[in-house]
N, C-alpha and C. Protein backbone atom coordinates (compact mmCIF):
# COMPACT_ATOMS: atom_id res chain seq x y z
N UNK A 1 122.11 98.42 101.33
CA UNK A 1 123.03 99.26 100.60
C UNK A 1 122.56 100.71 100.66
N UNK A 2 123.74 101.28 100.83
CA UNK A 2 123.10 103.03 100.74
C UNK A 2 123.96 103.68 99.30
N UNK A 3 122.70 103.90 98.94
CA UNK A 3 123.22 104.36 97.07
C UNK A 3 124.50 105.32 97.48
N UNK A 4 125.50 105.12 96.49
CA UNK A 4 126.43 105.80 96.61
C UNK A 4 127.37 105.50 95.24
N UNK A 5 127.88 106.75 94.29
CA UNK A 5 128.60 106.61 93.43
C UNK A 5 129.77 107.35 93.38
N UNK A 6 130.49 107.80 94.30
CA UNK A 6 131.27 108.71 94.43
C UNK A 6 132.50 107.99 94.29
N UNK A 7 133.35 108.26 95.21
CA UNK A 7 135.07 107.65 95.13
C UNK A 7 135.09 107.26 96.86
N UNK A 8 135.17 106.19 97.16
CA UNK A 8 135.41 105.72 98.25
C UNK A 8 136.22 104.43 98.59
N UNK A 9 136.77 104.23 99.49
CA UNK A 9 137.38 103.03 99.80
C UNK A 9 136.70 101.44 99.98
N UNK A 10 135.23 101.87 100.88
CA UNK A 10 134.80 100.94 100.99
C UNK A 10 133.13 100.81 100.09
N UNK A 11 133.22 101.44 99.23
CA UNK A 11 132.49 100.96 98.60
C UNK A 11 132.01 99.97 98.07
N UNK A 12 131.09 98.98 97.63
CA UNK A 12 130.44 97.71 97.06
C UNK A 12 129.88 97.93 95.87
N UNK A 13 129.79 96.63 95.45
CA UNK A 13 128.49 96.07 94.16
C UNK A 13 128.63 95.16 94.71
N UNK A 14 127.33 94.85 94.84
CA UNK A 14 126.35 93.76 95.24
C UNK A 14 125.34 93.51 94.38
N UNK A 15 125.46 92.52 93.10
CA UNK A 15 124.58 91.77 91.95
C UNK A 15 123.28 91.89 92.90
N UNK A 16 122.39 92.27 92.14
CA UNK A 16 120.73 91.77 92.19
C UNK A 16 120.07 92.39 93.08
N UNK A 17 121.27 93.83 93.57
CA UNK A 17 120.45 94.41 95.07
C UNK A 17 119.47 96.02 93.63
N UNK A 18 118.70 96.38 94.54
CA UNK A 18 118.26 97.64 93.72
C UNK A 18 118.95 98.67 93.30
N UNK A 19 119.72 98.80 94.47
CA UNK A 19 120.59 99.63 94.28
C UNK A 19 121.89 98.90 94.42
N UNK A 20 122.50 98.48 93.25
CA UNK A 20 123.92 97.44 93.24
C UNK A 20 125.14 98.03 93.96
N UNK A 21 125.39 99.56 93.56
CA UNK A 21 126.45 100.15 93.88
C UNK A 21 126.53 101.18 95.37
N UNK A 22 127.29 101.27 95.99
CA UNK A 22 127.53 102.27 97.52
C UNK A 22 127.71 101.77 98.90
N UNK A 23 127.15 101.97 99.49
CA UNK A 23 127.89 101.86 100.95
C UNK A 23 127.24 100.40 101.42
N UNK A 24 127.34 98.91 101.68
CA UNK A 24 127.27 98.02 102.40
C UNK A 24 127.24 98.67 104.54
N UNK A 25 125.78 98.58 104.92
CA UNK A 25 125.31 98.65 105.76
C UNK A 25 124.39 97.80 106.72
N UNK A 26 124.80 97.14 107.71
CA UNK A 26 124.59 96.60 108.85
C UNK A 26 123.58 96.96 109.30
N UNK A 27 122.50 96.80 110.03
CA UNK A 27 121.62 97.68 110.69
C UNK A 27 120.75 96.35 111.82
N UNK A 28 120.95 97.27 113.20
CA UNK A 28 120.53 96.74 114.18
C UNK A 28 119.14 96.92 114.21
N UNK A 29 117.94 96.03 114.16
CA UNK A 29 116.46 96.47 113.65
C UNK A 29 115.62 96.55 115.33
N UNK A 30 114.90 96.87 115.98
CA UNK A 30 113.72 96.28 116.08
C UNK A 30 112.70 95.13 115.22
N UNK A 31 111.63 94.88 115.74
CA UNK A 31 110.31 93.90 114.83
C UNK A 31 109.55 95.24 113.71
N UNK A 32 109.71 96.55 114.81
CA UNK A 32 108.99 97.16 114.14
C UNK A 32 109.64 97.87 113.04
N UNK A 33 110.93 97.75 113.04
CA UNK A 33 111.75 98.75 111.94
C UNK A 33 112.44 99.83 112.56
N UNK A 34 112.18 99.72 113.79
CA UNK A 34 113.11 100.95 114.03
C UNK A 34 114.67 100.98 114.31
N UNK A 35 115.38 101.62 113.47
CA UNK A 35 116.94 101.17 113.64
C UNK A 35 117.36 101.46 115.33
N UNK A 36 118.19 100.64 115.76
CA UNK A 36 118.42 100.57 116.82
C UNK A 36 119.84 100.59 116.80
N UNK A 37 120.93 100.06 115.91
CA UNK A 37 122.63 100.63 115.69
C UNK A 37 122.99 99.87 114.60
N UNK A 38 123.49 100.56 113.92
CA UNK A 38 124.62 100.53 112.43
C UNK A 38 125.65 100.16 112.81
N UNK A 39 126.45 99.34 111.13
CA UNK A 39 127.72 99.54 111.56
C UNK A 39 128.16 99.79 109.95
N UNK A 40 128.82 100.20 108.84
CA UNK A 40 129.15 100.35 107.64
C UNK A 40 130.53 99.43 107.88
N UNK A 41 129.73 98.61 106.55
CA UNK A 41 131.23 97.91 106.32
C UNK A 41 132.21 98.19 105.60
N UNK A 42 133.67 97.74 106.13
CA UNK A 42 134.78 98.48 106.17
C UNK A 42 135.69 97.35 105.39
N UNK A 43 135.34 96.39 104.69
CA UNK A 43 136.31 95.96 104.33
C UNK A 43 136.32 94.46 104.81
N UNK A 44 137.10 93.56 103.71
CA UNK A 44 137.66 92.09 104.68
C UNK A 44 138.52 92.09 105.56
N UNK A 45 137.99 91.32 106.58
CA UNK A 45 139.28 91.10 107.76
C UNK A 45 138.31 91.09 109.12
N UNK A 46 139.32 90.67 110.35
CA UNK A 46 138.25 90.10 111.56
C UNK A 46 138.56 91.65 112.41
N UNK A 47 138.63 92.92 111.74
CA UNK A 47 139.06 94.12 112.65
C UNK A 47 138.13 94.34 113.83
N UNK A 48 136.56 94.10 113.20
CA UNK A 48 135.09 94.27 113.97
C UNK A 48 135.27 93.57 115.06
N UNK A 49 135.03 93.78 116.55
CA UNK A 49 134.96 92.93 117.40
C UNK A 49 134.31 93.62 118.36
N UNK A 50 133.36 92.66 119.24
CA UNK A 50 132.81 93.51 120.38
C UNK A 50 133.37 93.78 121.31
N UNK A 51 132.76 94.85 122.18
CA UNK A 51 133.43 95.37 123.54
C UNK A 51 133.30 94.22 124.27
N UNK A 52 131.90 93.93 124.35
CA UNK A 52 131.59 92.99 125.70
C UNK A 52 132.00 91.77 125.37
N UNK A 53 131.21 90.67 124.25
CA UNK A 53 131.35 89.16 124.12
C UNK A 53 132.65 89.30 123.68
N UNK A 54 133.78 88.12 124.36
CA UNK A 54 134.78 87.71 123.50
C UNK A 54 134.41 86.86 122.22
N UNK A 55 135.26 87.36 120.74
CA UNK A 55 134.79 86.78 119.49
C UNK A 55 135.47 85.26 119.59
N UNK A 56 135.02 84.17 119.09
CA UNK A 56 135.88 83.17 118.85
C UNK A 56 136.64 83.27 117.76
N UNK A 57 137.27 81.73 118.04
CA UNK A 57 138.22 82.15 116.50
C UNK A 57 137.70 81.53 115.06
N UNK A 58 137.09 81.07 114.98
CA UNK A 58 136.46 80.22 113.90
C UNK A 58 135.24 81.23 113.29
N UNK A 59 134.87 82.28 113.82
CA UNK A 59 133.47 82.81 113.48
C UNK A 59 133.80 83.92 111.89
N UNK A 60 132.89 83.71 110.58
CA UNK A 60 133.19 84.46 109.87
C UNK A 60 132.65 85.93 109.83
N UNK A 61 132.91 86.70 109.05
CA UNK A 61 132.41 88.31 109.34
C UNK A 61 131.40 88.44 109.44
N UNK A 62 129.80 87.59 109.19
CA UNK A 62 128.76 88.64 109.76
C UNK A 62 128.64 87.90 111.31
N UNK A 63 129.23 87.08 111.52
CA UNK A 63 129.30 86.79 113.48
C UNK A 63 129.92 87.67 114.02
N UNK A 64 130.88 88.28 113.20
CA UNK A 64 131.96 89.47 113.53
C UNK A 64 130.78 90.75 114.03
N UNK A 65 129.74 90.96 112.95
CA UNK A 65 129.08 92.11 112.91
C UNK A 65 128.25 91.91 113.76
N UNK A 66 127.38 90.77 114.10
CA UNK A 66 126.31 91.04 115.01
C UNK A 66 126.84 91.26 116.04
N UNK A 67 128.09 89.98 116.27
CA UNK A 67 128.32 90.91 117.92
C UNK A 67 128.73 92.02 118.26
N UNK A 68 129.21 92.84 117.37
CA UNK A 68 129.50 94.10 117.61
C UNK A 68 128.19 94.87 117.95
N UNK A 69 127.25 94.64 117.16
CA UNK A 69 125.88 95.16 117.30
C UNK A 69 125.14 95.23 118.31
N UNK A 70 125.56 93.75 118.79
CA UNK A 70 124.27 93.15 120.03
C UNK A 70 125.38 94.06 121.42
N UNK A 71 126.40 94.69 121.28
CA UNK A 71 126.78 95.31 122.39
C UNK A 71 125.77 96.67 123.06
N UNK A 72 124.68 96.77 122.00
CA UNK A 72 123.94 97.69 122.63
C UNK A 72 122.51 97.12 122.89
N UNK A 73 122.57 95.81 122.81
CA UNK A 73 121.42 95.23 123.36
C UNK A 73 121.28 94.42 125.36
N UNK A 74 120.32 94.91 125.79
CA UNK A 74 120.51 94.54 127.11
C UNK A 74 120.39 92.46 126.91
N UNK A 75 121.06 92.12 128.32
CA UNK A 75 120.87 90.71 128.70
C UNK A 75 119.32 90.14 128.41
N UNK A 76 119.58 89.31 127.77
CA UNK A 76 118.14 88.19 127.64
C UNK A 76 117.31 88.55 126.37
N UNK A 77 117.55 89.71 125.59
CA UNK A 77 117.45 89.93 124.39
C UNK A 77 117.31 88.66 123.61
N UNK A 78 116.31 88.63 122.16
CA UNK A 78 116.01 87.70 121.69
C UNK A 78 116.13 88.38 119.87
N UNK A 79 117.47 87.54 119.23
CA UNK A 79 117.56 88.12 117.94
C UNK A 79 117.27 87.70 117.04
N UNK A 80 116.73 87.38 115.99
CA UNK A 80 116.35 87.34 114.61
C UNK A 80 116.94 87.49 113.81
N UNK A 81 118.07 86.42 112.94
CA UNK A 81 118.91 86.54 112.15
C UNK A 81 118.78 85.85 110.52
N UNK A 82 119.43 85.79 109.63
CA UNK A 82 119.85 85.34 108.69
C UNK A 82 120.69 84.38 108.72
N UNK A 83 120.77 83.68 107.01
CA UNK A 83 121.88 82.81 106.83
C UNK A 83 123.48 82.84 106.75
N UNK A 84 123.63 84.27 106.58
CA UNK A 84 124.31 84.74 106.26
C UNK A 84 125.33 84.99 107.40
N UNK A 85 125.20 85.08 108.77
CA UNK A 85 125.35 85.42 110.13
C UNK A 85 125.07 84.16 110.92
N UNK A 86 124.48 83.63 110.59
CA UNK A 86 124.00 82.38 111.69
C UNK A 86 125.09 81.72 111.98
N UNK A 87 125.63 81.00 113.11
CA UNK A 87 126.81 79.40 113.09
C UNK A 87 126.74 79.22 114.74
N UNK A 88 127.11 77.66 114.69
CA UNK A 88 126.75 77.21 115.94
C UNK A 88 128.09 78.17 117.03
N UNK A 89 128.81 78.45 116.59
CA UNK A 89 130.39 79.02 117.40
C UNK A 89 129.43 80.66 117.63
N UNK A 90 128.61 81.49 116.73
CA UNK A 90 127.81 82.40 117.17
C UNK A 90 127.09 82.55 118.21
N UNK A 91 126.19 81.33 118.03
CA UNK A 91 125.00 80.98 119.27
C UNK A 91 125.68 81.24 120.40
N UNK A 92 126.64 80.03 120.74
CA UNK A 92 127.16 79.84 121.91
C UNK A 92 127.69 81.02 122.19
N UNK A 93 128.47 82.13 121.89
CA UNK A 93 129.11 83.45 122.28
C UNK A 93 128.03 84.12 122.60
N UNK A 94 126.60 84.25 122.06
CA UNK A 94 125.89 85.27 122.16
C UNK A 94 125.33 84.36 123.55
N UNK A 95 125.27 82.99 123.76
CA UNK A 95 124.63 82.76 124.84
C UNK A 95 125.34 82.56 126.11
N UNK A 96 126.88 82.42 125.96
CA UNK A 96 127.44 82.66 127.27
C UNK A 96 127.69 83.89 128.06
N UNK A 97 127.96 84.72 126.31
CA UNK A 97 128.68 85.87 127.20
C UNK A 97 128.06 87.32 127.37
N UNK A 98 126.42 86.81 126.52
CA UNK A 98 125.32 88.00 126.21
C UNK A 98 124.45 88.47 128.20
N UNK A 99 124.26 87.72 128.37
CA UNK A 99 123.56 86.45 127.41
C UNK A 99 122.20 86.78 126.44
N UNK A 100 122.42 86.47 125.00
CA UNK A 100 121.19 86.78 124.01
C UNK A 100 120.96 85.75 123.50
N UNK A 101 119.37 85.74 123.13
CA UNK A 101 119.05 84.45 122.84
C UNK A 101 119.06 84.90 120.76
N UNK A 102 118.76 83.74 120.62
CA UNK A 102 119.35 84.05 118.60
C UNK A 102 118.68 82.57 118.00
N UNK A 103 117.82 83.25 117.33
CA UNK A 103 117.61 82.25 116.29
C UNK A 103 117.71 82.85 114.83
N UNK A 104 118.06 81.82 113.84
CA UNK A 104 117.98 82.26 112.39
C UNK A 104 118.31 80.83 111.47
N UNK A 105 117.76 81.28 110.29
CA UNK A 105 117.93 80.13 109.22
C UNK A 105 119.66 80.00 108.95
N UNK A 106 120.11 78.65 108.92
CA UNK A 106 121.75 78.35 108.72
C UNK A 106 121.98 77.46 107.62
N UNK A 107 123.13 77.99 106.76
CA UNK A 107 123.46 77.37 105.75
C UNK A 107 123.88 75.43 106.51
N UNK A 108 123.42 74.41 105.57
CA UNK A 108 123.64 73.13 106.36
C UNK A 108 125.05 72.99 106.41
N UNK A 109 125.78 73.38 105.88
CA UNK A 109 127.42 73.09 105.61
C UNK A 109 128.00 73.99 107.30
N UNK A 110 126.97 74.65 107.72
CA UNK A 110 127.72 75.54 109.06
C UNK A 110 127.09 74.97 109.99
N UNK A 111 126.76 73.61 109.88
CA UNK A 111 126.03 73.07 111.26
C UNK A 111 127.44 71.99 111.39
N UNK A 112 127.60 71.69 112.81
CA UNK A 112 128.44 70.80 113.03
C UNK A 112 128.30 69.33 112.49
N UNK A 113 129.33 68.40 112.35
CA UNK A 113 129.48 67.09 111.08
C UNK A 113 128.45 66.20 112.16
N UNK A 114 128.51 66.29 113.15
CA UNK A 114 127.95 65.33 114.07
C UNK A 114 126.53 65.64 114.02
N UNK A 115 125.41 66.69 113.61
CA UNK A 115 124.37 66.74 113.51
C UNK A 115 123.85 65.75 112.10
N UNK A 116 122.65 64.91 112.36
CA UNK A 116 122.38 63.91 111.53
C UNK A 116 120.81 64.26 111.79
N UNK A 117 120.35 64.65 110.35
CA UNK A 117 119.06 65.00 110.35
C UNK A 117 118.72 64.03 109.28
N UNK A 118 117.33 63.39 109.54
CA UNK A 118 116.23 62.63 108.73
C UNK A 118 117.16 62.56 106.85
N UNK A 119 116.59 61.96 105.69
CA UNK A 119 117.30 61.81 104.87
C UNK A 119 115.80 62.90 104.03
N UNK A 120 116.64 63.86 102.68
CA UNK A 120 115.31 64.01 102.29
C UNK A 120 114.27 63.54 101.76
N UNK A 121 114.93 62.78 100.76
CA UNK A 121 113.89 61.73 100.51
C UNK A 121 112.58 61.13 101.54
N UNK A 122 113.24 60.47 102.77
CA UNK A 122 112.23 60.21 103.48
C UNK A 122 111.38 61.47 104.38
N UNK A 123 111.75 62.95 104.53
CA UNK A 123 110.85 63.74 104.67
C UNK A 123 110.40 64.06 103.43
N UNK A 124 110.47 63.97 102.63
CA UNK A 124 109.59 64.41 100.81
C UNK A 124 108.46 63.82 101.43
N UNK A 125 108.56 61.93 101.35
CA UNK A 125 107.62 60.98 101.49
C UNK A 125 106.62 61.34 103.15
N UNK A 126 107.38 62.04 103.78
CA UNK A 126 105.88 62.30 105.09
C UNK A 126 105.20 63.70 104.96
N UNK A 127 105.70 64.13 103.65
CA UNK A 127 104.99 65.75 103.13
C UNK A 127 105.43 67.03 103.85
N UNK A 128 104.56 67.90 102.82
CA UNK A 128 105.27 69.14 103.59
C UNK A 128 104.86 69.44 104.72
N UNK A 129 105.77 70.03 105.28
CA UNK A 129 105.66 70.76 106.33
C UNK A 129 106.66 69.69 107.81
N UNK A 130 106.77 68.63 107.13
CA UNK A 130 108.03 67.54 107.85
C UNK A 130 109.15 68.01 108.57
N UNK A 131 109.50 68.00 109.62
CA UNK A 131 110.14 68.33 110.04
C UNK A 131 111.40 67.41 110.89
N UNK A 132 112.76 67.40 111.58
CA UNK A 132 113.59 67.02 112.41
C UNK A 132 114.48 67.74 113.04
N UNK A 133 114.55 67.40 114.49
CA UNK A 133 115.17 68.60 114.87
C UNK A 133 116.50 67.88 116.14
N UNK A 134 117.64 68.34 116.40
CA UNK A 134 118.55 67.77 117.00
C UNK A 134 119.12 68.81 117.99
N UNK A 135 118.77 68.53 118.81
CA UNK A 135 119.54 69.26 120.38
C UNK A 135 120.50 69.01 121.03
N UNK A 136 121.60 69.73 121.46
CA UNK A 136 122.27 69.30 121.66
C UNK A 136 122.45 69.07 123.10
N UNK A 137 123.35 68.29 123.73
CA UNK A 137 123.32 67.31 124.96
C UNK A 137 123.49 68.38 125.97
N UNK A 138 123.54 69.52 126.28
CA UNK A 138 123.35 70.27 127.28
C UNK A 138 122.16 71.67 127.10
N UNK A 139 120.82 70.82 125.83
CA UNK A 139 119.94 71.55 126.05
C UNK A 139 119.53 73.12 125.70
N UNK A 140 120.93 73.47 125.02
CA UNK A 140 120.95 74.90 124.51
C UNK A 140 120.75 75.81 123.56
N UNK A 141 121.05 74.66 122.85
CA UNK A 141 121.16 74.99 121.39
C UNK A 141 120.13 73.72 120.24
N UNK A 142 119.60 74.16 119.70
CA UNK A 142 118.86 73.33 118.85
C UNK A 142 119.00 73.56 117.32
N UNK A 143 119.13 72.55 116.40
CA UNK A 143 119.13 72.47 115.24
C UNK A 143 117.81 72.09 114.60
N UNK A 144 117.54 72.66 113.33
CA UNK A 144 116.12 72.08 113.13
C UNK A 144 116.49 72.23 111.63
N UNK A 145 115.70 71.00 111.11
CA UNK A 145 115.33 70.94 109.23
C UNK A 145 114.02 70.72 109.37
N UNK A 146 113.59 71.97 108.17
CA UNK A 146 112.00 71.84 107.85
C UNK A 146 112.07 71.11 106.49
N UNK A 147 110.81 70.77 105.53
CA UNK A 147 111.27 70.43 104.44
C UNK A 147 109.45 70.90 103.83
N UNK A 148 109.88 71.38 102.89
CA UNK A 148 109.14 72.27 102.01
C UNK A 148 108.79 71.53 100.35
N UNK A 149 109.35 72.00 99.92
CA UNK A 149 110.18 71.92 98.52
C UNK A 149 111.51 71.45 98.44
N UNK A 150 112.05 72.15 99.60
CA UNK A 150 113.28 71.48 99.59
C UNK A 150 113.52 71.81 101.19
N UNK A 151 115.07 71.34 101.30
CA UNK A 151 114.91 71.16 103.11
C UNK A 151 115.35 72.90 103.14
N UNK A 152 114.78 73.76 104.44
CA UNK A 152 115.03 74.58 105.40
C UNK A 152 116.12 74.51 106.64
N UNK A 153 117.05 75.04 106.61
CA UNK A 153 117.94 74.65 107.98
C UNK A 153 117.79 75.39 109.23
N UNK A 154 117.37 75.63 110.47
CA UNK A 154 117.24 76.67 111.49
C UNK A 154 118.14 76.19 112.82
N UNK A 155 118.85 76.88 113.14
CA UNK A 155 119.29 76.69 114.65
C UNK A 155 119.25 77.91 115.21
N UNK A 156 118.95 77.70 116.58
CA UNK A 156 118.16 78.49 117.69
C UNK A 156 119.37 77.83 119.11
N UNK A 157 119.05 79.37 119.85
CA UNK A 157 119.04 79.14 121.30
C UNK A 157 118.23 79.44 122.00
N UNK A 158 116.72 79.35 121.62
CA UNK A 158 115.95 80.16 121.86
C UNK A 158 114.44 78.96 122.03
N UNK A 159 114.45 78.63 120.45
CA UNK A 159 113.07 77.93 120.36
C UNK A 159 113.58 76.36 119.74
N UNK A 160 112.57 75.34 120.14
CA UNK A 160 112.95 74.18 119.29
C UNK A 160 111.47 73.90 118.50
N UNK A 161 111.18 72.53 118.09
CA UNK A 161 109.78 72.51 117.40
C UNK A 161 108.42 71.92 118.31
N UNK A 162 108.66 71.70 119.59
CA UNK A 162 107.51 71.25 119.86
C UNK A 162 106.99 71.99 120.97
N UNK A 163 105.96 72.07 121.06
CA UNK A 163 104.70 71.54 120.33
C UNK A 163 104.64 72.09 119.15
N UNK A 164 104.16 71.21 117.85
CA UNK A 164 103.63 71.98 116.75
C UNK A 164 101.99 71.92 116.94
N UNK A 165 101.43 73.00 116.11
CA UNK A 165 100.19 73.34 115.74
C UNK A 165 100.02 72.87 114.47
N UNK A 166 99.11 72.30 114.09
CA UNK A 166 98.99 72.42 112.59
C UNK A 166 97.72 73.06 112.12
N UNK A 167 97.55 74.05 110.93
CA UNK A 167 96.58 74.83 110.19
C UNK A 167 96.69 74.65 108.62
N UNK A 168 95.36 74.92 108.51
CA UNK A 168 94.92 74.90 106.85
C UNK A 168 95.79 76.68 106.64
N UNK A 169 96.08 76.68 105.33
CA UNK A 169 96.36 78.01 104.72
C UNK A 169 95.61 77.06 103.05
N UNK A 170 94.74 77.49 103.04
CA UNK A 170 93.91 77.08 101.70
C UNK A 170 94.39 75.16 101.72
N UNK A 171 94.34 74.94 100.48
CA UNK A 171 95.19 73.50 100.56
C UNK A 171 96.15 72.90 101.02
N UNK A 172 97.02 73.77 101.56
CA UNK A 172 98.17 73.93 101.91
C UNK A 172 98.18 73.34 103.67
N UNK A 173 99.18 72.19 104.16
CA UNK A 173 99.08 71.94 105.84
C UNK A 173 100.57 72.31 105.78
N UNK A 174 100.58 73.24 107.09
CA UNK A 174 101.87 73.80 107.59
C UNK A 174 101.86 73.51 108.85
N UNK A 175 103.15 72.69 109.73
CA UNK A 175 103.30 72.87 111.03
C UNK A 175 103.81 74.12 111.17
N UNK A 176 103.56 74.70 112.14
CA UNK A 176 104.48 75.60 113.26
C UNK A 176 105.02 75.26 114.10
N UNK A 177 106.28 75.74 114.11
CA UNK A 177 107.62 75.01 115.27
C UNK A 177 107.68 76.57 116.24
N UNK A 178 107.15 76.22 117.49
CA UNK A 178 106.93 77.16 118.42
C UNK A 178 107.15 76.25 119.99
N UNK A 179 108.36 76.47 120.51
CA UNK A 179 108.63 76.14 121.80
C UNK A 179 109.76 76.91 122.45
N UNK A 180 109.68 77.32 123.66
CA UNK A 180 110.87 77.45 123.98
C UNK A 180 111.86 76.58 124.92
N UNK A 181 113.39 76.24 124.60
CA UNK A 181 113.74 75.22 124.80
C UNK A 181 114.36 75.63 126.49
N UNK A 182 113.48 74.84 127.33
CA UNK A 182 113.56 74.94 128.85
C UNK A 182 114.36 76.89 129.21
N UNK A 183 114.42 76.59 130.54
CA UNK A 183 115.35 78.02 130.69
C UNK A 183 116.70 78.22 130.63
N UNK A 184 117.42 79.06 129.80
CA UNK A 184 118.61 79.03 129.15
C UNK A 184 119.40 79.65 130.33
């Protein structure tokens, strides 16, 4: 959010941000922070669309926004997203027509009905750091549940979970899900 109290059209409140009230802003990052392209949001509706990837039709507005974004990223690019943006109809656009590779945490309700991951209960019972992960039949795209406290959802076109490592962090055993899934 960029503080703002003036009189504008597209202005926001957004509960629980620091700054609740002003401009709703997009921002294309680097790892290191350096902005790389904006976009200020303008409102509901599918107006946002990229030059290059064609949008599908099923994708909601922040699939709208990244691809607009990733139009200034070169081929084979590797993105880092949210829940908020993530869906399997995303992946696939950014990987046919990028081609960019994309991983990020996904709400479970935006994974397709046909993905069938472990029950939680029975990852509770093999502890934390449990994991299952489901690929799909042409190798591209991967779904993954971690389970913590509670389950984690991730899909990738990028990485799946194996090999894991496992390390002490004090009492604490955590796998790491670090692979990349063959060449895309």
């Amino acid at each position: 959010m960029i503080p703002f109290t003036g009189q504008v059209r597209t202005g926001q409140y957004v509960r629980g941000e620091p700054h609740p009230v002003g401009l709703k802003n997009f921002v294309l990052a680097t790892s290191n922070g350096i902005p790389l392209d904006f976009l200020l949001y303008q409102g509901k509706g599918k107006d946002i669309t990229s030059g290059k990837i064609p949008v599908p039709d099923n994708l909601h507005i922040g699939g709208h926004v990244v691809l607009k974004l990733s139009d200034s990223l070169p081929p084979g690019s590797l993105i880092y997203i949210d829940r908020y943006f993530t869906s399997v109809p995303f992946l696939d656009s950014l990987l046919t027509h990028g081609p960019i590779l994309a991983i990020g945490t996904i709400v479970a309700n935006h994974l397709p009905k046909t993905v069938n991951f472990k029950r939680d209960l029975d990852m509770k019972r093999e502890g934390t750091g449990s994991f299952d992960q489901v690929v799909r039949s042409d190798q591209k795209i991967a779904a993954m549940k971690w389970f913590d406290n509670k389950p984690t959802y991730v899909a990738s076109s990028a990485f799946g979970v194996h090999p894991t490592v496992k390390f002490n962090i004090g009492q604490r055993k955590i796998r790491f899900m670090s692979e990349f899934i063959g060449q895309m």
